[in-house]
C-alpha atoms as a PDB file:
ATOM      1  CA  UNK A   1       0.000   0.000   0.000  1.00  0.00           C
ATOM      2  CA  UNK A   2       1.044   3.362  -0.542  1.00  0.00           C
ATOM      3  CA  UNK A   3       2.391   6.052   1.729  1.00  0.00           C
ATOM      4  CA  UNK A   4       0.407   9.155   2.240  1.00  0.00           C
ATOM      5  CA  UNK A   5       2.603  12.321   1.572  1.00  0.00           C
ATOM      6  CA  UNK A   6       0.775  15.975   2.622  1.00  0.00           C
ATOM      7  CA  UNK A   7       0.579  18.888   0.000  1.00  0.00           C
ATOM      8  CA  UNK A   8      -1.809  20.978   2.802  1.00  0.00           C
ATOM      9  CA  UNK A   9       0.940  23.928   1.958  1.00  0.00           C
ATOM     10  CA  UNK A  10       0.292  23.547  -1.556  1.00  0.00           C
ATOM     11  CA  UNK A  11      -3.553  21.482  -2.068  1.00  0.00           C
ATOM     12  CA  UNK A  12      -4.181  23.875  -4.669  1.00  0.00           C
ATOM     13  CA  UNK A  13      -1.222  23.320  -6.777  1.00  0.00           C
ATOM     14  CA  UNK A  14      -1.611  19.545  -6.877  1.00  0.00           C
ATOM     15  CA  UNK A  15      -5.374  19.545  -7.551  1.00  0.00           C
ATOM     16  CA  UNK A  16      -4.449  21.840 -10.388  1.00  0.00           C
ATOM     17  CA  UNK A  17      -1.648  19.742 -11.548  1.00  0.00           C
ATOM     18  CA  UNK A  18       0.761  22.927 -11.441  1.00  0.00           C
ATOM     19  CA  UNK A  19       3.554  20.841  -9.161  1.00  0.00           C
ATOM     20  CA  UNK A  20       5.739  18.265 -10.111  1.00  0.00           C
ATOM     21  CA  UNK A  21       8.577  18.790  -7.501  1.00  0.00           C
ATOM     22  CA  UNK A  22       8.097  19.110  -3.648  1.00  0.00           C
ATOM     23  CA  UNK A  23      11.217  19.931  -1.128  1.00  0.00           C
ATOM     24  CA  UNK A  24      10.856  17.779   1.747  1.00  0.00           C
ATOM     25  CA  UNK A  25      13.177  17.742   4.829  1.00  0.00           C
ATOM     26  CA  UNK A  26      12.542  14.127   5.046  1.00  0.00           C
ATOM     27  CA  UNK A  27      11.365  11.495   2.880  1.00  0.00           C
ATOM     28  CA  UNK A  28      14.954   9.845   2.094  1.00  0.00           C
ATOM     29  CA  UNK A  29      13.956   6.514   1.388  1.00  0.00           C
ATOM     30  CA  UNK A  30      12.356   7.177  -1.740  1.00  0.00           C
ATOM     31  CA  UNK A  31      13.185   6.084  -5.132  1.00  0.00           C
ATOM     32  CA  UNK A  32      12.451   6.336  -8.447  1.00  0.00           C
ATOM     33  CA  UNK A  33       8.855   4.235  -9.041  1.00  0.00           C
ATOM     34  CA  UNK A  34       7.689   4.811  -6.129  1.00  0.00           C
ATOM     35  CA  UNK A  35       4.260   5.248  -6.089  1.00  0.00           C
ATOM     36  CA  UNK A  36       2.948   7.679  -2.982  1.00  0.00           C
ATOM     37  CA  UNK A  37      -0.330   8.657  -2.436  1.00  0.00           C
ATOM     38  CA  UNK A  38      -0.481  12.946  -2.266  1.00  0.00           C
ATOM     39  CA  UNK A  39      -2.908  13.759   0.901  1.00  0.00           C
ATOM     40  CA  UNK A  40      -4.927  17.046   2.037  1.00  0.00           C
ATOM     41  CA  UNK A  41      -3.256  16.388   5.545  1.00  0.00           C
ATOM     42  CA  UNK A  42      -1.619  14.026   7.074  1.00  0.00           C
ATOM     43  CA  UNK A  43      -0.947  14.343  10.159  1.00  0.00           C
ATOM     44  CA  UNK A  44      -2.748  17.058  12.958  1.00  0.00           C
ATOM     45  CA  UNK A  45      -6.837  15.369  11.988  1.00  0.00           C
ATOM     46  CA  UNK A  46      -9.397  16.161  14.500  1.00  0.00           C
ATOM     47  CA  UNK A  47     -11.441  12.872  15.865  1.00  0.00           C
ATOM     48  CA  UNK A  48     -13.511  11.592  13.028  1.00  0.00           C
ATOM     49  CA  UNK A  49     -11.279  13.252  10.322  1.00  0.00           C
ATOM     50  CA  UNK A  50     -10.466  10.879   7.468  1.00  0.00           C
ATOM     51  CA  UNK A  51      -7.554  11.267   5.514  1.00  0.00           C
ATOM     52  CA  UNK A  52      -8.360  13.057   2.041  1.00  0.00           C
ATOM     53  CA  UNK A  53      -6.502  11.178  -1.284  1.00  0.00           C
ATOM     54  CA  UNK A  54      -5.773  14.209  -3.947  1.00  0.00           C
ATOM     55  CA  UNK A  55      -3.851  11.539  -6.249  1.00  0.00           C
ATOM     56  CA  UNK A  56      -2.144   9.034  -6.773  1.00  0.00           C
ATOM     57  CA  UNK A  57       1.959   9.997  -7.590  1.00  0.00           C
ATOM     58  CA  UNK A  58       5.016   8.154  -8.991  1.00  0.00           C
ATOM     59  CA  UNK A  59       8.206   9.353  -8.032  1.00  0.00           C
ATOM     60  CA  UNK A  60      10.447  10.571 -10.665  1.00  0.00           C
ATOM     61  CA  UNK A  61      13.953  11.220  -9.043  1.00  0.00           C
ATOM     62  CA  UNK A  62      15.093  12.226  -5.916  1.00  0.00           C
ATOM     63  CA  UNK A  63      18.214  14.059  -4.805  1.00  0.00           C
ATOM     64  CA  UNK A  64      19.397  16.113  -1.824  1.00  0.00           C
ATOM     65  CA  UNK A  65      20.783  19.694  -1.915  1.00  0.00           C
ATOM     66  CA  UNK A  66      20.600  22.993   0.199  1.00  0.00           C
ATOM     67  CA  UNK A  67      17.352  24.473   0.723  1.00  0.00           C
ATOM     68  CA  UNK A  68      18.494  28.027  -0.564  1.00  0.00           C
ATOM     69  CA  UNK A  69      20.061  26.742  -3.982  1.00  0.00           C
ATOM     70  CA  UNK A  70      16.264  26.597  -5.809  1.00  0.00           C
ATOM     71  CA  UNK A  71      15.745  28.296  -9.035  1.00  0.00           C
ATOM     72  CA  UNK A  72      13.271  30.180 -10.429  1.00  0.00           C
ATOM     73  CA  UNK A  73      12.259  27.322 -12.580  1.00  0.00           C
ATOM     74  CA  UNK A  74      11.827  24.912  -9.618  1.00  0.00           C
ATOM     75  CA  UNK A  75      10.039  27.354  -8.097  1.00  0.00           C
ATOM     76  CA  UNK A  76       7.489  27.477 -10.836  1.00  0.00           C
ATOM     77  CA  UNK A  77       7.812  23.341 -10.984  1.00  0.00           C
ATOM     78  CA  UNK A  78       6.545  23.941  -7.232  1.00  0.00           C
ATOM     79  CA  UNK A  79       3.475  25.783  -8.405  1.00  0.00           C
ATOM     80  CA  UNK A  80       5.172  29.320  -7.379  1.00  0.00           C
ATOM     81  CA  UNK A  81       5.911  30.894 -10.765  1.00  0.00           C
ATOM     82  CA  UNK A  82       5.651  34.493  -9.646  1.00  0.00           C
ATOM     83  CA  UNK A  83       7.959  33.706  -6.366  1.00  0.00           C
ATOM     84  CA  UNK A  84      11.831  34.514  -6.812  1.00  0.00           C
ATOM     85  CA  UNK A  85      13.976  31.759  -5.669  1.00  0.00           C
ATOM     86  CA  UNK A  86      14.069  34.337  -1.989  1.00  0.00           C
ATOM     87  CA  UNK A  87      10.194  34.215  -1.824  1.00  0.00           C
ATOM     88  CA  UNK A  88      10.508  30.478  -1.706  1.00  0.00           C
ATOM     89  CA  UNK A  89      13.359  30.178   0.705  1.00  0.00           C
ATOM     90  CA  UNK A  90      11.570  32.662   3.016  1.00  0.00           C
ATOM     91  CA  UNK A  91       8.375  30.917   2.538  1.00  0.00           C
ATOM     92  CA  UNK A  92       9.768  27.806   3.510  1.00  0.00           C
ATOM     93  CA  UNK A  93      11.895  29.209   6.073  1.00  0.00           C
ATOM     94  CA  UNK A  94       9.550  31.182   8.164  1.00  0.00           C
ATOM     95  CA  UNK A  95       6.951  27.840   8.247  1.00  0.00           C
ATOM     96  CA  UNK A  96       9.600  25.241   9.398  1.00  0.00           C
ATOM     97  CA  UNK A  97      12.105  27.293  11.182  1.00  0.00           C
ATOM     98  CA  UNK A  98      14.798  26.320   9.991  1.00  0.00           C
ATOM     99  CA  UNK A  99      18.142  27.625   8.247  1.00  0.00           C
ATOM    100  CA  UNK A 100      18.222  28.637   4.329  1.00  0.00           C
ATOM    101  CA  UNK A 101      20.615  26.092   3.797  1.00  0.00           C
ATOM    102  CA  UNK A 102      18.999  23.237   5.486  1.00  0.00           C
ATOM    103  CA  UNK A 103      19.368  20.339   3.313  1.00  0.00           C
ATOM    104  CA  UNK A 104      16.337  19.142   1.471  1.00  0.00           C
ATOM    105  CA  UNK A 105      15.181  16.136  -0.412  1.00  0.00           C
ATOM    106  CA  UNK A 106      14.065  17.245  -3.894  1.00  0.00           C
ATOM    107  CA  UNK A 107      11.385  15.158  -5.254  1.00  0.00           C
ATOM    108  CA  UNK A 108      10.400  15.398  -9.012  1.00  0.00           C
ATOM    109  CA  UNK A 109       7.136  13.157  -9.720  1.00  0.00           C
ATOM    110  CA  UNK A 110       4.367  12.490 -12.226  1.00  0.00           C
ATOM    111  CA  UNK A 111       0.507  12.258 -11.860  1.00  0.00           C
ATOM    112  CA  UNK A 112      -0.546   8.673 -12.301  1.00  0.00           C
ATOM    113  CA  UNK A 113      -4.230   9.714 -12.371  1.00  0.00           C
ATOM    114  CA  UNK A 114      -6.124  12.352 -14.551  1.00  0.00           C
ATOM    115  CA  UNK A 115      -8.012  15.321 -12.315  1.00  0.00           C
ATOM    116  CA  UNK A 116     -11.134  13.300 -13.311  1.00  0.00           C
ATOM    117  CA  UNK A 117     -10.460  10.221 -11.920  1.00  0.00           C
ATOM    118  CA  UNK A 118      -9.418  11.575  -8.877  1.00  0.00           C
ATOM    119  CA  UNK A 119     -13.036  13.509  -8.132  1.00  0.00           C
ATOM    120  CA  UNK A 120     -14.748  12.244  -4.928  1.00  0.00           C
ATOM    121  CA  UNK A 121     -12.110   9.775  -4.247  1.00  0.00           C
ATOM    122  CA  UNK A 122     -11.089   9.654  -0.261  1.00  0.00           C
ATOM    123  CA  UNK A 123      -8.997   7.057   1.245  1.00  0.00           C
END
């Protein structure tokens, strides 16, 4: 069964299909084929809460590097295309508390199902 990985900082971007990479400062036991299921939230539900399914993803590549080397274009690839590479870093920075050059696991990954297949699905 696939793991559940949370997009609650950026829902919108998955359900819209604008992301293909997510930073994450964990998640090192991925590889390339993994399949992962993107969630609303994972972690923090109130009693009763179910988990919420956006999609189903397959991992791509994986690789780690300093938080505060992104580009622009990975920032866009992270559904930020107006945010300079400093927007991000202070975005990230300010929610986590953590250094700019923390070291992050950069995930690249691909949809496996279509926004239509997806509708009303919850797991």
């Amino acid at each position: 069964m696939p793991r559940n990985m949370s997009f609650a900082l950026t829902l919108n971007q998955v359900r819209n299909r604008e992301k293909d990479v997510t930073r994450r400062f964990g998640w090192w036991f991925l590889k390339p084929g993994d399949v992962v299921n993107a969630v609303e939230k994972g972690m923090g539900l109130k009693p009763g809460e179910k988990i919420k399914r956006i999609c189903q993803i397959e991992i791509v590549s994986i690789r780690a590097e300093p938080l505060n080397v992104i580009t622009h274009e990975d920032c866009a690839r992270e559904g930020f295309p107006d945010f300079r590479p400093a927007d991000f870093v202070a975005m990230l920075t300010s929610h986590y508390g953590c250094p700019d050059d923390k070291q992050v696991n950069r995930i690249e990954f691909r949809y496996l199902d279509t926004p239509t297949q997806q509708k009303g699905q919850q797991t």
